[in-house]
N, C-alpha and C. Protein backbone atom coordinates (compact mmCIF):
# COMPACT_ATOMS: atom_id res chain seq x y z
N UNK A 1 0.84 -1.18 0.00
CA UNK A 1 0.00 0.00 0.00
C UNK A 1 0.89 1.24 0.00
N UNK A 2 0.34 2.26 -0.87
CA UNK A 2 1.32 3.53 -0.73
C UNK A 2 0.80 4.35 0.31
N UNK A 3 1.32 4.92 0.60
CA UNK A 3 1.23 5.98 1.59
C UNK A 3 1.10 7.29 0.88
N UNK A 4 -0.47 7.95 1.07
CA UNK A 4 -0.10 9.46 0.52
C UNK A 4 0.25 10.65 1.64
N UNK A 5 0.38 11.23 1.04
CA UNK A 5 0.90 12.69 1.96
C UNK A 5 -0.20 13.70 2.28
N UNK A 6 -0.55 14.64 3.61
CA UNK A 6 -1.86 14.92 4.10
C UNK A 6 -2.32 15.66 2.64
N UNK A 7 -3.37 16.21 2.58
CA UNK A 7 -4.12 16.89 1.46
C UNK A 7 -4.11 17.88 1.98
N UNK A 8 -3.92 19.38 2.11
CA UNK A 8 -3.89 20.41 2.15
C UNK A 8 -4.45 21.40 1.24
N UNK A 9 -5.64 21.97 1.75
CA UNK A 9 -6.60 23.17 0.77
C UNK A 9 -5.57 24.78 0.60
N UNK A 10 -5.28 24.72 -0.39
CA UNK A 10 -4.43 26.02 -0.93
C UNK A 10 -4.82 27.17 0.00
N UNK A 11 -5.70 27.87 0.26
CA UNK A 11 -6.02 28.72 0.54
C UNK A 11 -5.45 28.63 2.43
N UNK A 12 -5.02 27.14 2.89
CA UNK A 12 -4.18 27.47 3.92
C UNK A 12 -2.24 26.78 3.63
N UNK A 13 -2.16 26.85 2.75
CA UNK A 13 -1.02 26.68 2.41
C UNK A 13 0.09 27.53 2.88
N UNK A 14 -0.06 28.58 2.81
CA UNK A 14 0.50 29.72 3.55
C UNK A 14 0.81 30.07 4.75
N UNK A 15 0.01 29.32 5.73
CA UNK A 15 0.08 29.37 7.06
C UNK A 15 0.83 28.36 7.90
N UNK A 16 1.53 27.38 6.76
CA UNK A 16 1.99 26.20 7.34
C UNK A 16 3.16 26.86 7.62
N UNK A 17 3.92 25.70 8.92
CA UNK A 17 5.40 26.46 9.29
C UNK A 17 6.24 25.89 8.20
N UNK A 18 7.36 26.45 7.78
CA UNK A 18 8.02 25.81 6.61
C UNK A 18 7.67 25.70 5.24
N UNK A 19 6.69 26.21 4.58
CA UNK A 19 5.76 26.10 3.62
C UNK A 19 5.42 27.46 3.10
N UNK A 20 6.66 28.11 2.74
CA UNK A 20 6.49 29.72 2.11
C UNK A 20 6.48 29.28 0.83
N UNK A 21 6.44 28.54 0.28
CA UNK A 21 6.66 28.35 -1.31
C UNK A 21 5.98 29.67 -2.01
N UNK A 22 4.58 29.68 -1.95
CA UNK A 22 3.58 30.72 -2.14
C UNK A 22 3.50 31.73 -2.05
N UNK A 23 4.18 32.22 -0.85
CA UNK A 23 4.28 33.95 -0.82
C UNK A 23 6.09 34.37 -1.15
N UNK A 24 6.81 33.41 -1.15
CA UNK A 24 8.02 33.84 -1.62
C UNK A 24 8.51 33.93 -2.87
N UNK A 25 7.48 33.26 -3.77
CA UNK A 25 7.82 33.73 -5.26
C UNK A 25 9.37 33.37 -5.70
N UNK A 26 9.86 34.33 -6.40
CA UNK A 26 11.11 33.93 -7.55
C UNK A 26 12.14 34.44 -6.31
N UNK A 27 12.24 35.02 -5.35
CA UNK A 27 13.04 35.64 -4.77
C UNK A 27 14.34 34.71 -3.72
N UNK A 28 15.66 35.41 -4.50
CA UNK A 28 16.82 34.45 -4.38
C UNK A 28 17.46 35.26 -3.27
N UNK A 29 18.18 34.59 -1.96
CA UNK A 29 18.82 34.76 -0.89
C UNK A 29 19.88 34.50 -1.00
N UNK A 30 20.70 35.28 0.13
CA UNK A 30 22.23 35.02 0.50
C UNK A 30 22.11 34.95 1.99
N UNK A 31 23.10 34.41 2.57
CA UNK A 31 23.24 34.47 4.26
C UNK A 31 24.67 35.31 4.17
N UNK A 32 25.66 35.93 3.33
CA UNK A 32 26.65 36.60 3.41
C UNK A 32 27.37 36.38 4.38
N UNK A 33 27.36 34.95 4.17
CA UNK A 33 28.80 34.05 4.75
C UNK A 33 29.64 33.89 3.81
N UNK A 34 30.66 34.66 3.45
CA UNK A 34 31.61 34.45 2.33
C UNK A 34 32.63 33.22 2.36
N UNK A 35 32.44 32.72 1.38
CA UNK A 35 32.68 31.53 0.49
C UNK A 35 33.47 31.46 -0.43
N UNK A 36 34.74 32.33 -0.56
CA UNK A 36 35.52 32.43 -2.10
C UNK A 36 35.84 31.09 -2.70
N UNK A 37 35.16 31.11 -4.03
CA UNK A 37 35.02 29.70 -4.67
C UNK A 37 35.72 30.35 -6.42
N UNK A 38 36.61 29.35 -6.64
CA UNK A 38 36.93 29.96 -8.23
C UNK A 38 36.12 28.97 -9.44
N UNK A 39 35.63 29.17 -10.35
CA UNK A 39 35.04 28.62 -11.17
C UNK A 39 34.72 28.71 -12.40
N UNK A 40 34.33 27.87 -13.35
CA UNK A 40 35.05 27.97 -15.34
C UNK A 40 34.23 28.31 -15.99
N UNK A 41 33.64 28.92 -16.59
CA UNK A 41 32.51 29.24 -17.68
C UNK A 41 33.72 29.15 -19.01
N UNK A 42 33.70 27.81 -20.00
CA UNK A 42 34.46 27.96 -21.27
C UNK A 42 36.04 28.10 -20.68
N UNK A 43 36.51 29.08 -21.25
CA UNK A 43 37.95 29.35 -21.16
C UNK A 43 38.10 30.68 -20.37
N UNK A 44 36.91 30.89 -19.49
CA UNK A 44 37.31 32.00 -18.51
C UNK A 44 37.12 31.82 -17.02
N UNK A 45 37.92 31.91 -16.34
CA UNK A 45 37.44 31.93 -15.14
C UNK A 45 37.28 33.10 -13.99
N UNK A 46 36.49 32.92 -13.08
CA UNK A 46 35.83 33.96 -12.16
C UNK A 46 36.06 33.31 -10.65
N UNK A 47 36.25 33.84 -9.73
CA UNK A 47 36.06 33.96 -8.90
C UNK A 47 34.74 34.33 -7.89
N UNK A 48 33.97 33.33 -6.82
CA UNK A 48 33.01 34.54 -6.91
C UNK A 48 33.08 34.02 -4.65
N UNK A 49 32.62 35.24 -4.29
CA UNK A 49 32.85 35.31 -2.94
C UNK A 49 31.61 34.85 -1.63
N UNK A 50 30.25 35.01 -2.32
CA UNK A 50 29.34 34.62 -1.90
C UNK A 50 28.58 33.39 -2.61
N UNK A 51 27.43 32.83 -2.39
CA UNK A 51 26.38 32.04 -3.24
C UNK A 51 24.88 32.00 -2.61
N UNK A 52 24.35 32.02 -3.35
CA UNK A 52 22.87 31.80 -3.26
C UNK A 52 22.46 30.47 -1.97
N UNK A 53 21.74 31.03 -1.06
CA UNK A 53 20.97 30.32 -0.02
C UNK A 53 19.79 30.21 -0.07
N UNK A 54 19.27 29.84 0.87
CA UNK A 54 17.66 29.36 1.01
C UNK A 54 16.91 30.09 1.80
N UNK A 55 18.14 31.04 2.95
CA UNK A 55 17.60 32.12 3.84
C UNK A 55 18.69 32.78 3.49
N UNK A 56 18.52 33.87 4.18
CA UNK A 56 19.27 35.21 4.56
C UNK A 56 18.49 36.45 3.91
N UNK A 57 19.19 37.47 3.77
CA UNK A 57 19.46 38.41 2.64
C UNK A 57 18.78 38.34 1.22
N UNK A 58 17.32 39.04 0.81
CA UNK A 58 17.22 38.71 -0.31
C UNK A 58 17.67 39.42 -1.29
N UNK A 59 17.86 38.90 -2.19
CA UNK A 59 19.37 39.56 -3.69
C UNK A 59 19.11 41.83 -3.72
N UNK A 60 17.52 41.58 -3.98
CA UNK A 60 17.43 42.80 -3.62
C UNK A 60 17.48 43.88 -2.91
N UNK A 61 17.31 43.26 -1.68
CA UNK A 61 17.76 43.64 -0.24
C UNK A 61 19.63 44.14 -0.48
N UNK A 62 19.99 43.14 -0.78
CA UNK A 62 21.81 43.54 -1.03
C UNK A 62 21.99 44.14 -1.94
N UNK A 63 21.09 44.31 -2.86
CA UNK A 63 21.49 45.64 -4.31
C UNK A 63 21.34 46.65 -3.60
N UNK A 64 20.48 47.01 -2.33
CA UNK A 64 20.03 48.13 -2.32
C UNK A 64 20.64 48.52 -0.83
N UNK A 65 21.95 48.12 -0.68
CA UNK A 65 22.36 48.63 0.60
C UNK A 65 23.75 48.90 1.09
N UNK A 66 24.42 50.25 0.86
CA UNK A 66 25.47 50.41 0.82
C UNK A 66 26.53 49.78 1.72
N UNK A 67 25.71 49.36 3.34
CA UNK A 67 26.46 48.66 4.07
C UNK A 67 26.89 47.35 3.20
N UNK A 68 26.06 46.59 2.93
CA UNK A 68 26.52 45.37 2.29
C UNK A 68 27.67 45.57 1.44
N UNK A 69 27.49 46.37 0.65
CA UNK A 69 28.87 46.66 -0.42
C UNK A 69 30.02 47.19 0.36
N UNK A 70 30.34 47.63 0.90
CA UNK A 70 31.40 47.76 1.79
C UNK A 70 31.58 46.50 2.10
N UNK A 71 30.87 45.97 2.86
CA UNK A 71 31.23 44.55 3.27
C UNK A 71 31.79 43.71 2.24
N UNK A 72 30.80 43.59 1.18
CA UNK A 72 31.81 42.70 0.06
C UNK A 72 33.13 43.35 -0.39
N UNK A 73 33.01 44.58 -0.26
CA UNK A 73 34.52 44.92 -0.92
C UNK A 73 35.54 44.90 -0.24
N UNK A 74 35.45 44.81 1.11
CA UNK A 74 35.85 44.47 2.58
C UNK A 74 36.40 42.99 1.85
N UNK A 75 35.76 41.96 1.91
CA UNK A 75 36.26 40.34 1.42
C UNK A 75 37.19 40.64 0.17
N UNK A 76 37.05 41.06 -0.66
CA UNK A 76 37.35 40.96 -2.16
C UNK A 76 38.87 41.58 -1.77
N UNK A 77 38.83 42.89 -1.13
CA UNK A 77 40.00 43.47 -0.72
C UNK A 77 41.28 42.54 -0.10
N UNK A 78 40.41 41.73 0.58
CA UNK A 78 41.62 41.31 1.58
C UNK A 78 42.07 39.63 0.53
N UNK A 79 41.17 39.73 -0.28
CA UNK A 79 41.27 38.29 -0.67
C UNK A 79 42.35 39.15 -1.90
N UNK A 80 42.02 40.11 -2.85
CA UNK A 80 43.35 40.67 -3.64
C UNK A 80 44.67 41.08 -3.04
N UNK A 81 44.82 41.04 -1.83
CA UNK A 81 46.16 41.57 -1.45
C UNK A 81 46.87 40.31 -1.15
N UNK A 82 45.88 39.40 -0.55
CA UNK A 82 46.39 37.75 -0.61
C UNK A 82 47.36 37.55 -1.66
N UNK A 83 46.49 37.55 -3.05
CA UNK A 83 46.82 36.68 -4.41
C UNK A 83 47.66 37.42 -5.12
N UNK A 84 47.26 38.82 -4.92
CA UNK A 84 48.01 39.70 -6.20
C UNK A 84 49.43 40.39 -5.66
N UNK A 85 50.33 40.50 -6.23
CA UNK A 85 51.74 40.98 -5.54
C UNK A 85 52.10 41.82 -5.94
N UNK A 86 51.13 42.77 -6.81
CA UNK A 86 51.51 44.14 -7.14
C UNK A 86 50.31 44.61 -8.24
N UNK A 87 50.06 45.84 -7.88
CA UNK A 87 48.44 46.39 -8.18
C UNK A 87 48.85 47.28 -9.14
N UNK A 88 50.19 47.77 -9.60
CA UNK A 88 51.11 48.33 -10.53
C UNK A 88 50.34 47.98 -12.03
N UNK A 89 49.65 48.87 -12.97
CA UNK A 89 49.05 49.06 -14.07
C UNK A 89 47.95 48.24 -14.02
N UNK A 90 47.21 48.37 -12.57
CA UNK A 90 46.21 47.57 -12.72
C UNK A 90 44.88 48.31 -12.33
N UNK A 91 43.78 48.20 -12.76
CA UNK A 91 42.35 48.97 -12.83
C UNK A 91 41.45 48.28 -12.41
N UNK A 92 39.96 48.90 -12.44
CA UNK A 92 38.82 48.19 -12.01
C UNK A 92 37.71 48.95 -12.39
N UNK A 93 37.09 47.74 -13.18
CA UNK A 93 35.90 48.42 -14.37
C UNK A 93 34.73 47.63 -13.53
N UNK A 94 33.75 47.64 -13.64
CA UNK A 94 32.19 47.28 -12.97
C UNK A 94 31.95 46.45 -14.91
N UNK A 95 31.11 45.29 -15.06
CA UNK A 95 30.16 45.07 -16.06
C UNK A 95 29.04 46.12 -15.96
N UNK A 96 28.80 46.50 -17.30
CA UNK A 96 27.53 47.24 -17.80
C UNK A 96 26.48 47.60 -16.49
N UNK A 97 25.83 48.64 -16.30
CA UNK A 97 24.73 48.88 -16.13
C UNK A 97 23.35 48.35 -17.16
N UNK A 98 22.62 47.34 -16.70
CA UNK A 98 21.63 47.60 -17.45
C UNK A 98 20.27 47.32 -17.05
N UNK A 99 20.04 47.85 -16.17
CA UNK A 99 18.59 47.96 -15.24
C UNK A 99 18.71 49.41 -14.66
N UNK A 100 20.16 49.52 -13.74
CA UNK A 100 19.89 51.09 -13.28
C UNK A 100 20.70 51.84 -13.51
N UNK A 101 19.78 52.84 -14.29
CA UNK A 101 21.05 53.82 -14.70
C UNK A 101 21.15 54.97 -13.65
N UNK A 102 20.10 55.05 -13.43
CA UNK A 102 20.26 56.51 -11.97
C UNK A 102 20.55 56.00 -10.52
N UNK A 103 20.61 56.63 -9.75
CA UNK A 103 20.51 56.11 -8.30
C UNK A 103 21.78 55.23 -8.06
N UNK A 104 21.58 54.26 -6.84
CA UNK A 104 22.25 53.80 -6.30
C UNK A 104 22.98 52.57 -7.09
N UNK A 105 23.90 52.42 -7.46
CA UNK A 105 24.60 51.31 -8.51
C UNK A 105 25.62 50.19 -7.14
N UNK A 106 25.19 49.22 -6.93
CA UNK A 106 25.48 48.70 -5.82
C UNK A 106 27.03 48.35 -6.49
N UNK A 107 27.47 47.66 -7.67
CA UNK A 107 28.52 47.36 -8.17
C UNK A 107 29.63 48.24 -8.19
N UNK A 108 29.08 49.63 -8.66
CA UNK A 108 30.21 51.05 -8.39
C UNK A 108 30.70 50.74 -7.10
N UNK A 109 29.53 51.05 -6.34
CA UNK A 109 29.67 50.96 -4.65
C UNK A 109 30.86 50.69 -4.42
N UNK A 110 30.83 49.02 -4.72
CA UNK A 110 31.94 48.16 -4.32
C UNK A 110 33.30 48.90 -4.60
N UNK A 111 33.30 48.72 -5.92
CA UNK A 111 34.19 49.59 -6.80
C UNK A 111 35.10 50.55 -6.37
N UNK A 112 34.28 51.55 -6.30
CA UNK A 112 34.62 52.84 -5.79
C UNK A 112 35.52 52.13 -4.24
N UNK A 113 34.94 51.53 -3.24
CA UNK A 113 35.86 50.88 -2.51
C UNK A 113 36.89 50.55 -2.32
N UNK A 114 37.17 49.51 -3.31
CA UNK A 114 37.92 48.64 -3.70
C UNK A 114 39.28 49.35 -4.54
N UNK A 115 38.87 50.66 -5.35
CA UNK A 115 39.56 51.42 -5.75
C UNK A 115 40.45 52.23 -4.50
N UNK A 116 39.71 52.89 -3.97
CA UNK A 116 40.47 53.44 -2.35
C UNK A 116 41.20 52.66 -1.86
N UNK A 117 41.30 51.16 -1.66
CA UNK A 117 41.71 50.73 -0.53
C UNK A 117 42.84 49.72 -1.29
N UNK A 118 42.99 50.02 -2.67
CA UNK A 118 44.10 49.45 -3.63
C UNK A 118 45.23 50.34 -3.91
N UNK A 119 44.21 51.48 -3.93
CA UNK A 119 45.06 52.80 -4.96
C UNK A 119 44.92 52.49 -5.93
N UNK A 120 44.07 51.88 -6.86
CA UNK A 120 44.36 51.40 -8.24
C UNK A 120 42.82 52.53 -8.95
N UNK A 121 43.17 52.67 -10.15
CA UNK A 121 42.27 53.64 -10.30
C UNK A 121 40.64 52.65 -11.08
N UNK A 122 39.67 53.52 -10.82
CA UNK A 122 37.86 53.26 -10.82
C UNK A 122 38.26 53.70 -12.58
N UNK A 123 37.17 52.89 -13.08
CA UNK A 123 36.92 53.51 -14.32
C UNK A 123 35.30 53.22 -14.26
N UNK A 124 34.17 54.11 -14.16
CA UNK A 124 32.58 53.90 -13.67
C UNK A 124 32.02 54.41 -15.04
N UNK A 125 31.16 53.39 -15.52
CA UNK A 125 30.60 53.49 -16.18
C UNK A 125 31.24 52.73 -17.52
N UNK A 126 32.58 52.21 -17.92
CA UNK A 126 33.64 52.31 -18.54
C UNK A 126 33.02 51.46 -20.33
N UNK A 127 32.04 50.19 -19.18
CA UNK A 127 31.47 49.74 -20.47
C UNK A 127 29.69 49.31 -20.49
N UNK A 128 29.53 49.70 -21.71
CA UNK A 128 27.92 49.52 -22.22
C UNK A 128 27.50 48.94 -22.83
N UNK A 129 26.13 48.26 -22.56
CA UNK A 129 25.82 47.51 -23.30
C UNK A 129 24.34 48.02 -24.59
N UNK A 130 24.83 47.65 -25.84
CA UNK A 130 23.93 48.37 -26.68
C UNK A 130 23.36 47.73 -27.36
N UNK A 131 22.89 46.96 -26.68
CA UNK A 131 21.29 45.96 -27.14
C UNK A 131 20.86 45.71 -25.67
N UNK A 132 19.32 45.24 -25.49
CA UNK A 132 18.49 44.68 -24.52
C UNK A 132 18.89 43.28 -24.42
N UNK A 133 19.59 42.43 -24.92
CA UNK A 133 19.37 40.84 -24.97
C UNK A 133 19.97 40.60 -23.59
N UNK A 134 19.74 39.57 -22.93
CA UNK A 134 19.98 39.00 -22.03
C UNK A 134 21.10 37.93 -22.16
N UNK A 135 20.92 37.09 -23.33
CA UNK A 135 21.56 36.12 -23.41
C UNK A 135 22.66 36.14 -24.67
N UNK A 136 22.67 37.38 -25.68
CA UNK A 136 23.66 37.40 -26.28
C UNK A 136 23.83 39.31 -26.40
N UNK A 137 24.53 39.87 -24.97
CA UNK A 137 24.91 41.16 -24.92
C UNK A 137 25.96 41.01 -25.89
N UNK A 138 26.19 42.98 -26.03
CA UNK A 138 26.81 43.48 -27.15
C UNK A 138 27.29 44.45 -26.38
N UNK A 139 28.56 44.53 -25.97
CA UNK A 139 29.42 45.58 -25.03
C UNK A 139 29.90 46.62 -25.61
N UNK A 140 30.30 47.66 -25.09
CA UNK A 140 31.50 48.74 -26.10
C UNK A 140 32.29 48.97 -25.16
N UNK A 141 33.50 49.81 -25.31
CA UNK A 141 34.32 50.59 -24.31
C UNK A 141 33.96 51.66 -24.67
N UNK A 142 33.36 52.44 -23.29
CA UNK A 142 32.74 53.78 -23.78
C UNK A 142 34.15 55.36 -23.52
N UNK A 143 35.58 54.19 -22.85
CA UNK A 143 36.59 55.39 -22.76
C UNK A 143 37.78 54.32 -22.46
N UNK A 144 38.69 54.71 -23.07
CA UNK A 144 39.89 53.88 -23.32
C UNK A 144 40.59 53.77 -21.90
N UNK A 145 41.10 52.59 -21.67
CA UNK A 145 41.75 51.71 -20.26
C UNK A 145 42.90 51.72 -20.34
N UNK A 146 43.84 52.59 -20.08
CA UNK A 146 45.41 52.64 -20.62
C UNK A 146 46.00 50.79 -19.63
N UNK A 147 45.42 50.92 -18.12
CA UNK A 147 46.22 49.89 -17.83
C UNK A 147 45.76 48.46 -18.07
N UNK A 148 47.02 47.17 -18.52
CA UNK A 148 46.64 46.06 -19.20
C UNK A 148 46.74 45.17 -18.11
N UNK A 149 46.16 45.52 -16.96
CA UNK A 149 45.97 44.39 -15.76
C UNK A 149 44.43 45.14 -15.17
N UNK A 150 43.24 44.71 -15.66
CA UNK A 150 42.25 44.48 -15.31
C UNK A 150 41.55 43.81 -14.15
N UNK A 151 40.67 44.32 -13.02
CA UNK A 151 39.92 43.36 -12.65
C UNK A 151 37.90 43.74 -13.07
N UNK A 152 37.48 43.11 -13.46
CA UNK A 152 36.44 43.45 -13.50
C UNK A 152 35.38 42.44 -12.82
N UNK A 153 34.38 43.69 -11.93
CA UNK A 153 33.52 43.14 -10.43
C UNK A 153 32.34 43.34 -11.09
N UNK A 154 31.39 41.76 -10.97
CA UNK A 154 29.79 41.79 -11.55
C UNK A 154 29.32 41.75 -10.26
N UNK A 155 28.11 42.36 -9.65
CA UNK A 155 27.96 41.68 -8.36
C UNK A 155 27.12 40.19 -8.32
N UNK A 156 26.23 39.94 -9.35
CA UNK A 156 25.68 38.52 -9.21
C UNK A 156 25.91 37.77 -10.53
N UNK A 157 26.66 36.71 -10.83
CA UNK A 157 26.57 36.08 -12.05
C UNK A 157 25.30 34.71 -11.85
N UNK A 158 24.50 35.10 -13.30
CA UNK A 158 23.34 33.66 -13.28
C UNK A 158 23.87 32.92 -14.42
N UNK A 159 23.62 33.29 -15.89
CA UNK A 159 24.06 32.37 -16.60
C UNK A 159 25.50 32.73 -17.12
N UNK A 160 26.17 33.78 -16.87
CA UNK A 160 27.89 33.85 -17.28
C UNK A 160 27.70 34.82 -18.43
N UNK A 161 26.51 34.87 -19.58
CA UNK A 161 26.47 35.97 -20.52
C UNK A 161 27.33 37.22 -20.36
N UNK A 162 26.78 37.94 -19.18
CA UNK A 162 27.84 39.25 -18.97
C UNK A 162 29.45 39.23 -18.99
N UNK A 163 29.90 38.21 -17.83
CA UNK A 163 30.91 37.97 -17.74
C UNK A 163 31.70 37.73 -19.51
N UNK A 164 31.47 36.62 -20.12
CA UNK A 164 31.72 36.52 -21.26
C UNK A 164 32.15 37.46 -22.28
N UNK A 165 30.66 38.09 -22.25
CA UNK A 165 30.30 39.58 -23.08
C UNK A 165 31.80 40.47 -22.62
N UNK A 166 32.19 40.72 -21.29
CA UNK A 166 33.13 41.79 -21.20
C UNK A 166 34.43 40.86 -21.47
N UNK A 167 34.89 39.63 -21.37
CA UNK A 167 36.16 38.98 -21.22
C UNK A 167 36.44 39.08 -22.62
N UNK A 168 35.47 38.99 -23.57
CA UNK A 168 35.81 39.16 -24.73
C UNK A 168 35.76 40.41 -25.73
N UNK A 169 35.49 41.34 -25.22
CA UNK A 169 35.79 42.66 -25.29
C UNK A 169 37.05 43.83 -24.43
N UNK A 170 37.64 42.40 -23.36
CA UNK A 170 39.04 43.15 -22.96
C UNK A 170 39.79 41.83 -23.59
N UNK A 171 39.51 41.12 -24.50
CA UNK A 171 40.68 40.30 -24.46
C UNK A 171 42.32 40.55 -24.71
N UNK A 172 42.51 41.92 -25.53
CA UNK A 172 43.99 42.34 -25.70
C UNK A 172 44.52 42.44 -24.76
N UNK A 173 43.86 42.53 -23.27
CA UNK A 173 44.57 42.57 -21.97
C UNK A 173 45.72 41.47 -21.68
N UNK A 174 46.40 42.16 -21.01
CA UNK A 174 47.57 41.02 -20.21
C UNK A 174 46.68 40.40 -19.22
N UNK A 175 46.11 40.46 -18.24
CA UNK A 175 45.45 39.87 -17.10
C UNK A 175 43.89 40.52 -17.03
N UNK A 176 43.07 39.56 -17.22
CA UNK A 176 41.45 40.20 -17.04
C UNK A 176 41.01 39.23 -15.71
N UNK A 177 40.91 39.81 -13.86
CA UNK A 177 40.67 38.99 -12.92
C UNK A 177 39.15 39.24 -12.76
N UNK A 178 38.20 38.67 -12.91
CA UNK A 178 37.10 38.40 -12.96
C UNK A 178 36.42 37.88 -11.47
N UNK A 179 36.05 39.48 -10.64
CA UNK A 179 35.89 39.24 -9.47
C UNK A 179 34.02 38.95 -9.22
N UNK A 180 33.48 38.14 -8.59
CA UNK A 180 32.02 38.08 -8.92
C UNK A 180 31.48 38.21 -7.44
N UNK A 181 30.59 39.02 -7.16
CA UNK A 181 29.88 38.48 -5.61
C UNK A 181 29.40 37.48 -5.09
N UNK A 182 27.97 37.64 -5.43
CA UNK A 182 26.87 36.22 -6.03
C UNK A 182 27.39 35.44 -6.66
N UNK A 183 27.81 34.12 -6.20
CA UNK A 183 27.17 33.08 -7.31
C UNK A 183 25.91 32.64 -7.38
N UNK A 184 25.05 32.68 -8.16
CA UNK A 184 23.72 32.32 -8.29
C UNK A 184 23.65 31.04 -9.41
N UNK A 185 24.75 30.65 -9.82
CA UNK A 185 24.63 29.42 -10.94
C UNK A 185 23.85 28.31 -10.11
């Protein structure tokens, strides 16, 4: 004999303990326990410092809060002085804006940080993307990058498109370090 599982009328689905399915919708969490994990999309690799949970922090919640970005750039910082042995002709570009162009840009944030606490110089805004596609962006350099040691910071990678999109639009670089917040793969 099988055993079924209780029957439950939708309309109290919601009230069960453990059983948010329903009112939590598409919405993806972090607990911002940093995790530096390195990992391959093709022939590029990224680094990324956080990942997607089941609680904490929801993604939007951390776009929209300057403490948090300090904090990540806080990790990222201490994890580049680790690895890298000299910050000498080296920069830091953000991937594209392409949801917010005004207001608060949580990725600059970092940036702008991460720039201070390197000495290495911000380039904001540096590249654009000039199509809507999601899955096959079209980048430009909107102002020339004299130095050929790159790092460039996405704050959440899902399917790698962006990342891609810019690795192959700095490829003449000597070093492109591909710093990521989120992993959400």
């Amino acid at each position: 004999m099988v055993k079924r599982g209780k029957i439950i009328r939708m309309d109290r689905w919601d009230r069960l303990p453990g059983k948010n399915r329903l009112k939590r919708g598409n919405e993806r969490y972090c607990d911002l326990t940093p995790r530096p994990t390195l990992h391959r999309i093709g022939n590029i690799y990224y680094t990324s410092f956080y990942r997607r949970t089941k609680s904490g922090m929801s993604f939007d919640e951390i776009k929209q809060s300057e403490l948090v970005a300090h904090d990540f750039a806080e990790v990222v910082c201490g994890f580049l002085r680790c690895y890298v042995s000299s910050f000498n002709d080296m920069c830091i570009i953000t991937t594209p804006r392409r949801r917010h162009h005004d207001g608060f840009h949580f990725a600059s944030v970092v940036c702008q940080y991460i720039s201070k606490n390197l000495n290495i110089p911000f380039y904001c805004d540096a590249v654009q993307c000039i199509n809507r596609s999601r899955l096959e962006p079209d980048f430009v350099l909107l102002r020339p990058i004299c130095e050929m040691r790159v790092i460039v910071f996405d704050d959440i990678i899902t399917t790698g498109m962006t990342l891609t999109a810019t690795a192959n639009l700095l490829d003449d670089r000597e070093l492109v370090l591909n710093i990521i917040g989120i992993n959400n793969r």
